[in-house]
Structure formats: C-alpha cells, structure tokens
C-alpha atoms as a PDB file:
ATOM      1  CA  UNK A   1       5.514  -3.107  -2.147  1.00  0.00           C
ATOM      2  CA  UNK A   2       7.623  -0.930   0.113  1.00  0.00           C
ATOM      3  CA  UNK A   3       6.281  -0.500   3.527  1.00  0.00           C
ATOM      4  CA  UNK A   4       8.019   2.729   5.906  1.00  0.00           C
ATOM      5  CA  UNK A   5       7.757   3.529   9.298  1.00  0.00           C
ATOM      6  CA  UNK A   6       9.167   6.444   9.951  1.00  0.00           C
ATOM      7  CA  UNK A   7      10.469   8.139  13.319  1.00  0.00           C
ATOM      8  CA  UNK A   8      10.888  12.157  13.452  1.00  0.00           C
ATOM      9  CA  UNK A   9      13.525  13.015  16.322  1.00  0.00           C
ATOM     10  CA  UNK A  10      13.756  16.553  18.031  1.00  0.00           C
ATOM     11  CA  UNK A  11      16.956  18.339  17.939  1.00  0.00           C
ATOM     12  CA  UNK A  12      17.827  17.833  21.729  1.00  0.00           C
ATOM     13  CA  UNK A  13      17.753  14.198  20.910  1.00  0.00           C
ATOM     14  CA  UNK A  14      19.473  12.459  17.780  1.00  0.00           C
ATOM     15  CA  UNK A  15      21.089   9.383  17.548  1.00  0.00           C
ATOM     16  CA  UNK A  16      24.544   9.344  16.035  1.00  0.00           C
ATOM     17  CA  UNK A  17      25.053   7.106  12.654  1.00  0.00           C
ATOM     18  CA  UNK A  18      27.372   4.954  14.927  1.00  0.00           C
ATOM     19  CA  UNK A  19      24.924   4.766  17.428  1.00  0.00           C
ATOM     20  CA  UNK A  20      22.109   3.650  14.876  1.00  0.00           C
ATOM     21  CA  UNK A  21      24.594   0.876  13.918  1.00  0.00           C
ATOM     22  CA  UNK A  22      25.481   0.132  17.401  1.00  0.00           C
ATOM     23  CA  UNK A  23      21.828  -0.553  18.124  1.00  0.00           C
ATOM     24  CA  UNK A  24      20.922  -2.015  15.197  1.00  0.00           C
ATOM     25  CA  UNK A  25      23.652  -4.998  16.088  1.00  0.00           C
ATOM     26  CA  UNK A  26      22.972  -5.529  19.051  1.00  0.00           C
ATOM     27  CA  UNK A  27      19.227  -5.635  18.694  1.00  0.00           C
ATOM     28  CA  UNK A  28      20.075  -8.565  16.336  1.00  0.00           C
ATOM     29  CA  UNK A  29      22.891 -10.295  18.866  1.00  0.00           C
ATOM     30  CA  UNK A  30      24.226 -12.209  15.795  1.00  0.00           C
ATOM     31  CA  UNK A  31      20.789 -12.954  14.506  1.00  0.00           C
ATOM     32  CA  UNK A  32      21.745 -11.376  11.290  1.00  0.00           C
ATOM     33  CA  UNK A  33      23.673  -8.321   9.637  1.00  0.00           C
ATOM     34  CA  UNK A  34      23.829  -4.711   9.801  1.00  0.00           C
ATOM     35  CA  UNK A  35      25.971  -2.861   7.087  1.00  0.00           C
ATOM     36  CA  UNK A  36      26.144   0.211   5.281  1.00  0.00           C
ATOM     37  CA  UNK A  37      25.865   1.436   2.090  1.00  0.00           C
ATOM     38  CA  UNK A  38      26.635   5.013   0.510  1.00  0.00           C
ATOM     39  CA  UNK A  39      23.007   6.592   2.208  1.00  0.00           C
ATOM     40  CA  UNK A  40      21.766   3.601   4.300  1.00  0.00           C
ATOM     41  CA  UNK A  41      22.070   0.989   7.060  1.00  0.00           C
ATOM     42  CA  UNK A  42      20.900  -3.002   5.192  1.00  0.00           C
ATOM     43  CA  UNK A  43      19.615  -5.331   7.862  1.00  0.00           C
ATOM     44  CA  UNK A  44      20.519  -8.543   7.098  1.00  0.00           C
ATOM     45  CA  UNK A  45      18.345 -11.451   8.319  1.00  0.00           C
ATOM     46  CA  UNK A  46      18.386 -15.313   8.142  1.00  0.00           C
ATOM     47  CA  UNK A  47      16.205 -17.430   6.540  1.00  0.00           C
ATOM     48  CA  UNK A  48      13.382 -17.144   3.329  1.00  0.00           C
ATOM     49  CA  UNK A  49      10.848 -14.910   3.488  1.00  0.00           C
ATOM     50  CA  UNK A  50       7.858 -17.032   4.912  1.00  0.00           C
ATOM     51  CA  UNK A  51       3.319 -17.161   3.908  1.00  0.00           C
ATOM     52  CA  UNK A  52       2.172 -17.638   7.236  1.00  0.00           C
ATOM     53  CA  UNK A  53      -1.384 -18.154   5.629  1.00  0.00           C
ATOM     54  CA  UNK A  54       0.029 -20.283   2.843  1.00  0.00           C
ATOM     55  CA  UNK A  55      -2.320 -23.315   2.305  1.00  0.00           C
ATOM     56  CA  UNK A  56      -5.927 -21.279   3.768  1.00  0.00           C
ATOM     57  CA  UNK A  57      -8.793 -20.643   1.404  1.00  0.00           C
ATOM     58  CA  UNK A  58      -8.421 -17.669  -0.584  1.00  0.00           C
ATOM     59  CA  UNK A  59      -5.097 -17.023   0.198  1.00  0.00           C
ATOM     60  CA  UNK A  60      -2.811 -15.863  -3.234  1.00  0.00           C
ATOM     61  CA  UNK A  61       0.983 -16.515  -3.321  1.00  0.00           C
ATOM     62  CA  UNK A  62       2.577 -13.559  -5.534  1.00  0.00           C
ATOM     63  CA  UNK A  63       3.809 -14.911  -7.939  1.00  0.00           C
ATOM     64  CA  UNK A  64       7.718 -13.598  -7.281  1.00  0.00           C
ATOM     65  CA  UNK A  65       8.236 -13.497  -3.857  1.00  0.00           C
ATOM     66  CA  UNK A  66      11.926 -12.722  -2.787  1.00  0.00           C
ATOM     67  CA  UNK A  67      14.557 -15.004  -1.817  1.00  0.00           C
ATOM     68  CA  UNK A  68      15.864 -12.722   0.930  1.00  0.00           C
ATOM     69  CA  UNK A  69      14.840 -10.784   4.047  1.00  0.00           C
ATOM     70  CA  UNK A  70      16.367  -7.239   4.950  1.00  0.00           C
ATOM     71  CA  UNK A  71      15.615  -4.126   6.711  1.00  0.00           C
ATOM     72  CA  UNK A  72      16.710  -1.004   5.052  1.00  0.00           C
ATOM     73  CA  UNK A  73      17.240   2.077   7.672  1.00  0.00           C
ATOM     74  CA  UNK A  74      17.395   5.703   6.047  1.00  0.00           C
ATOM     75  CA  UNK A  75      18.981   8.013   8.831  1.00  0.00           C
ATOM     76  CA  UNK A  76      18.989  12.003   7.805  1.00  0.00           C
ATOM     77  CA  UNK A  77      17.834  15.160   7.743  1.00  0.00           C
ATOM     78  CA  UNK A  78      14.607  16.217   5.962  1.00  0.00           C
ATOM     79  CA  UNK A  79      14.480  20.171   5.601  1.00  0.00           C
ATOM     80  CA  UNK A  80      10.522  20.061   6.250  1.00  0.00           C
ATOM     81  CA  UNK A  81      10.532  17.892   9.206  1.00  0.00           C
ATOM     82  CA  UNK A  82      13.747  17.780  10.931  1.00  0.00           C
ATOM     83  CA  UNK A  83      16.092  14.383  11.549  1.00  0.00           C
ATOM     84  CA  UNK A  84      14.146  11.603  10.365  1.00  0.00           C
ATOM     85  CA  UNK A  85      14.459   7.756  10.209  1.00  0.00           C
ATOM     86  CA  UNK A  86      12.965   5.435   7.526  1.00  0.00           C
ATOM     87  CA  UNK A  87      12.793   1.906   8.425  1.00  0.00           C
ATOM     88  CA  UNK A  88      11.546   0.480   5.127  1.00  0.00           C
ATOM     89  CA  UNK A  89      10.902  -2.998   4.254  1.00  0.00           C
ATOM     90  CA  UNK A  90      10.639  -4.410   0.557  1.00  0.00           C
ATOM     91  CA  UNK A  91       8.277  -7.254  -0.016  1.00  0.00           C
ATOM     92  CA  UNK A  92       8.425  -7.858   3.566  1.00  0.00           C
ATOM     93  CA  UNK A  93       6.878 -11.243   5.248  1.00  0.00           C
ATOM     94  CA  UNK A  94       5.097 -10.943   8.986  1.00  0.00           C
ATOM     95  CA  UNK A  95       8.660 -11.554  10.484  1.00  0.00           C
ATOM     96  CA  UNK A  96      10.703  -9.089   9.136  1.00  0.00           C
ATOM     97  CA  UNK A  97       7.738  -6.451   9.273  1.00  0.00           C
ATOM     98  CA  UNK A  98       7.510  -7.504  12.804  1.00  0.00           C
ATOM     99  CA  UNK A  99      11.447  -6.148  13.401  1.00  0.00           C
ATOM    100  CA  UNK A 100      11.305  -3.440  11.049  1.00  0.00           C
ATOM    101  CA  UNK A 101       8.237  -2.326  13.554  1.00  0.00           C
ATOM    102  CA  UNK A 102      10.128  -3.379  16.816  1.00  0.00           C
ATOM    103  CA  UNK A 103      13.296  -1.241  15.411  1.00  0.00           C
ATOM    104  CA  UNK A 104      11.225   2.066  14.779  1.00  0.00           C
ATOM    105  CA  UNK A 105       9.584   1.677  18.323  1.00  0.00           C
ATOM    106  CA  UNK A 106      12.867   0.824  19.987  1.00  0.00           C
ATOM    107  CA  UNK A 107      14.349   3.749  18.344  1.00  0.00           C
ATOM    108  CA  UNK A 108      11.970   6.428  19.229  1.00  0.00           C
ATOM    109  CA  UNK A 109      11.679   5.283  22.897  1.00  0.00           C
ATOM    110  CA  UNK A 110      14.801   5.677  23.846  1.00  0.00           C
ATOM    111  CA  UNK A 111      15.465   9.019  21.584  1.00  0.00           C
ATOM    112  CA  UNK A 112      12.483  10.336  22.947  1.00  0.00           C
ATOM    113  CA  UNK A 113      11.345  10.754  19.217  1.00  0.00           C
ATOM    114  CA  UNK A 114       7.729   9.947  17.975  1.00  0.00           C
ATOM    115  CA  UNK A 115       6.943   6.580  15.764  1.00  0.00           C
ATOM    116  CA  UNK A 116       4.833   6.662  12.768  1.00  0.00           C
ATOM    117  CA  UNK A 117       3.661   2.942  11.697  1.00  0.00           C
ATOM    118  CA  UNK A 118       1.551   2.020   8.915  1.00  0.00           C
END
C-alpha cells in the first residue's frame, strides 16, 4: 500500500529540482541514496524493511514484505493546485515512513509551503 504526503508550494516560493536533490542528500549525509529517474527523485536507504511489533499477540506479518526501503519524491506542477510534491512510500516500515514524514515537513518549512500527512 502506497502511502503520500504531499506538500503544495505557492508561487513566490518553489524549490528548484536541483535544490530538491541538494536537500534530499544532505538530509541523508551518506545514510543512503538519492537519484533520479525520468519523473522522480528514488531515496535510497540501508537496511531491510523492519516489524517493529513482530512477535506481539495479534500481530500479522504480510505475507510478501519487500526486501528494500526507498522514498520516492514526485516534484511538479498540478494544473488544479499549483507546484506540488509527493513524497510516497511503497510498503513502507515505521522507519522509512518516519523520513518520508520528516522530508515533507522539512520541505515545506523552509519553502514556506503547507504539509499534508496522512
């Protein structure tokens, strides 16, 4: 299940595609990679997805759970609401939602923009 958090930027304030990747890296500082691919940014990270609550009562493991964590950041505009970000994660485990929520905040803080989490 694909999980977005979305941040809507005005036009007086809108990063630059280089300046999405320049954050994007050094939010990580080596911690994993950003590259891009034909209409998006793919954050990179280390390590397996993880269950925190692996091993409690009633707790169900899906049955494929990925192999792999990554961010996916969508940068454009939308002709209904203006320049928009998508930071979307895939299967995502409590760490890499954790980022994917840090990045959206990050980004609309300093772009003055407004966050939308689920």
């Amino acid at each position: 299940m694909a999980i977005d958090r979305f941040v809507y930027f005005t036009q007086d304030s809108i990063p630059s595609i280089e300046e999405v990747r320049l954050v994007l890296t050094n939010f990580l500082g080596g911690a994993g990679e950003v590259t891009y691919s034909v209409d998006r940014f793919f954050v990179s990270l280390p390590g397996k997805p993880t269950l925190p609550f692996k091993g409690l009562p009633g707790v169900v493991i899906p049955p494929t759970y990925p192999e792999k964590r990554w961010i996916e950041v969508w940068y454009g505009d939308d002709p209904r609401r203006g320049v928009i970000m998508d930071i979307m994660t895939r299967h995502e485990d409590e760490f890499t939602g954790a980022l994917a929520d840090q990045i959206a905040k990050m980004f609309a803080r300093y772009w003055k923009g407004r966050a939308e989490l689920d």
